[in-house]
C-alpha atoms as a PDB file:
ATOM      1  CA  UNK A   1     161.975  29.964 156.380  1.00  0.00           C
ATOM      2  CA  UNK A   2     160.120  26.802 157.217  1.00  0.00           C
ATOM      3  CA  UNK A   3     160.985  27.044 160.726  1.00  0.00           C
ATOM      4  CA  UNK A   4     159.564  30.364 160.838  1.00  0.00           C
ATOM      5  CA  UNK A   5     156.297  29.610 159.271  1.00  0.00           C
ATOM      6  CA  UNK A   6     156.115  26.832 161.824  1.00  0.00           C
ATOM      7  CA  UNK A   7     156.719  29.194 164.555  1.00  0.00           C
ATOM      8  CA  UNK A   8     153.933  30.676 163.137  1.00  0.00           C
ATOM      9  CA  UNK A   9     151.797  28.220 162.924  1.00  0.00           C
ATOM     10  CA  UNK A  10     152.448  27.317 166.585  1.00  0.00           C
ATOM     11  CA  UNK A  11     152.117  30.854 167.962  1.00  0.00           C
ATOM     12  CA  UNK A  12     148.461  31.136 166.099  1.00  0.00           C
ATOM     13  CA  UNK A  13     147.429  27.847 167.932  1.00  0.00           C
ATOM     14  CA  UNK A  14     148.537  28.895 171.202  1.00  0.00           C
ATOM     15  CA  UNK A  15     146.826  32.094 171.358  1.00  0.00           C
ATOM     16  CA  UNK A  16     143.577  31.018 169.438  1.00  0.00           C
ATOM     17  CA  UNK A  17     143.455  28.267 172.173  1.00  0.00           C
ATOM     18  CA  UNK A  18     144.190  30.755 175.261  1.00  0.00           C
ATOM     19  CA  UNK A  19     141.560  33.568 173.512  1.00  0.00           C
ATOM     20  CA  UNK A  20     138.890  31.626 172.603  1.00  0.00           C
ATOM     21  CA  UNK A  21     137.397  34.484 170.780  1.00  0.00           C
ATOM     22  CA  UNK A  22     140.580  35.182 168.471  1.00  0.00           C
ATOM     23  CA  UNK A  23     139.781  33.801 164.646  1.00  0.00           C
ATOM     24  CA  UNK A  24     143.070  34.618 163.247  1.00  0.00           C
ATOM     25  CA  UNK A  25     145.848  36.180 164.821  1.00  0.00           C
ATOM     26  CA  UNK A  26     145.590  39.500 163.485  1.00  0.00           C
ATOM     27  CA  UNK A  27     142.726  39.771 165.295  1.00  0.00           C
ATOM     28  CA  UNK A  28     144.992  40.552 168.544  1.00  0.00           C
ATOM     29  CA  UNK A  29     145.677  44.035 166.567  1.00  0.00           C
ATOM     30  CA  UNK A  30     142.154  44.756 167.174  1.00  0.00           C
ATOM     31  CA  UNK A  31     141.840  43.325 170.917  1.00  0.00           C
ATOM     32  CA  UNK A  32     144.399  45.666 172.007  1.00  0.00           C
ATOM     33  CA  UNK A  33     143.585  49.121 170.075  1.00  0.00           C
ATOM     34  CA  UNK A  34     139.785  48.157 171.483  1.00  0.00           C
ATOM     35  CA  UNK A  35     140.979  47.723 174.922  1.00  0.00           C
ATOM     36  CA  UNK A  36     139.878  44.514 175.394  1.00  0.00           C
ATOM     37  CA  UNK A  37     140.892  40.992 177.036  1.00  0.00           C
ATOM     38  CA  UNK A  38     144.725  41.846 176.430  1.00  0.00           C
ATOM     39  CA  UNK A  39     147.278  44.809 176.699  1.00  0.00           C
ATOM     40  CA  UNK A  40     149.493  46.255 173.942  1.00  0.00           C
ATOM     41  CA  UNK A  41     152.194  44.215 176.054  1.00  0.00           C
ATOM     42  CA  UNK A  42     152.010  41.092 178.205  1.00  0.00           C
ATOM     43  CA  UNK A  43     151.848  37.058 178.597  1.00  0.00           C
ATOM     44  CA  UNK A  44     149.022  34.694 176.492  1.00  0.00           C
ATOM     45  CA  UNK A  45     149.837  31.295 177.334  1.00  0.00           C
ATOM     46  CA  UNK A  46     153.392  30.296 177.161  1.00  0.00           C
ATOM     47  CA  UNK A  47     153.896  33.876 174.799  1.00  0.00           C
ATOM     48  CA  UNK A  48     154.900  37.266 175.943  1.00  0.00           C
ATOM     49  CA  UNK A  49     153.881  39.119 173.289  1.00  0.00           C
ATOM     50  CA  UNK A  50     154.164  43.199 172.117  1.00  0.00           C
ATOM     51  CA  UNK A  51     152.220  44.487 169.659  1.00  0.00           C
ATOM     52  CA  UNK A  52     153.995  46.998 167.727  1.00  0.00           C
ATOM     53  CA  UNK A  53     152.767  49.370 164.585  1.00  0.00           C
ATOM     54  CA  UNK A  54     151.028  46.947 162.198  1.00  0.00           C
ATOM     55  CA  UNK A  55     152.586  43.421 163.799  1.00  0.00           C
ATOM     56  CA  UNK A  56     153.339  42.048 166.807  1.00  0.00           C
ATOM     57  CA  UNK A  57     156.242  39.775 168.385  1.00  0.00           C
ATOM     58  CA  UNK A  58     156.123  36.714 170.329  1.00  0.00           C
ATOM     59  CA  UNK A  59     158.228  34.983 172.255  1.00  0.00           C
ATOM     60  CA  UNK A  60     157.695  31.731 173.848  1.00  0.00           C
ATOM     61  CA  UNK A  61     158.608  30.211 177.059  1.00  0.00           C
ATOM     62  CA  UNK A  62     161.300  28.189 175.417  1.00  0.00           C
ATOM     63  CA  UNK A  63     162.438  31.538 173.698  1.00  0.00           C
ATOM     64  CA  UNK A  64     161.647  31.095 169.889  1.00  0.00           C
ATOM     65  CA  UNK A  65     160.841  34.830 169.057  1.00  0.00           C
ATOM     66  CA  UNK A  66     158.145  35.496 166.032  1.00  0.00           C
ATOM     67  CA  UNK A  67     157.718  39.055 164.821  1.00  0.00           C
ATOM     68  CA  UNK A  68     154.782  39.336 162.545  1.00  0.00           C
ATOM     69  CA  UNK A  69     153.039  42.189 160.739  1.00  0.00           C
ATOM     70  CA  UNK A  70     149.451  42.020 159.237  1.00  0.00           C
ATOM     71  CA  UNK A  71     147.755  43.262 156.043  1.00  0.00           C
ATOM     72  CA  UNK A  72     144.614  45.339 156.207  1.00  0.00           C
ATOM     73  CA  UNK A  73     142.759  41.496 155.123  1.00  0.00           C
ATOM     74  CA  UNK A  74     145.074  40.264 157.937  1.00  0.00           C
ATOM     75  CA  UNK A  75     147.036  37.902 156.528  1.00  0.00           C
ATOM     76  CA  UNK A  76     150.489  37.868 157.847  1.00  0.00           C
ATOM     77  CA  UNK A  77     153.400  39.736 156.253  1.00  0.00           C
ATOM     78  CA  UNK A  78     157.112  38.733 156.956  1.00  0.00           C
ATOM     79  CA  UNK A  79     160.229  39.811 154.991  1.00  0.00           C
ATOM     80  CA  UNK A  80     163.884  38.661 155.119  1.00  0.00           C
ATOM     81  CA  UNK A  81     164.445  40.859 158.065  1.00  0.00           C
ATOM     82  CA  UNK A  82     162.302  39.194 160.155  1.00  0.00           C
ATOM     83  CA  UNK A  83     163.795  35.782 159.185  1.00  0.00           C
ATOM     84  CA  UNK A  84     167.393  36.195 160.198  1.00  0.00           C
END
């Protein structure tokens, strides 16, 4: 689980520093559904990401994979599932 959260961690970082307009990473939800700076699919950084439903996954160059869904506050939601 720690490893995830990491992942996490590192995957917020990465795409706060490569969308300097991003606050949190929910926020790429709302870039794509707006139609703006990124696609519902592509690459940010060293992430390919795909924004699905309510989340999104990421998967970095080195190929750790992060699937992540957001609240309506945006705080990040992961289960058991996501952790295996």
């Amino acid at each position: 689980m720690l490893g995830y959260v990491d992942a996490l961690h590192a995957v917020d970082a990465a795409m706060r520093a490569a969308i300097p307009s991003l606050e949190r990473l929910a926020d790429v939800l709302g870039l794509v559904r707006s139609h703006q700076i990124i696609n519902r699919s592509g690459r940010v950084g060293t992430y390919s990401y795909s924004v699905h439903g309510a989340g999104c996954r990421f998967v970095s160059d080195d190929g750790i994979e992060v699937d992540v869904d957001f609240a309506p506050d945006g705080s990040e939601i992961f289960d058991l599932w996501r952790l295996r």
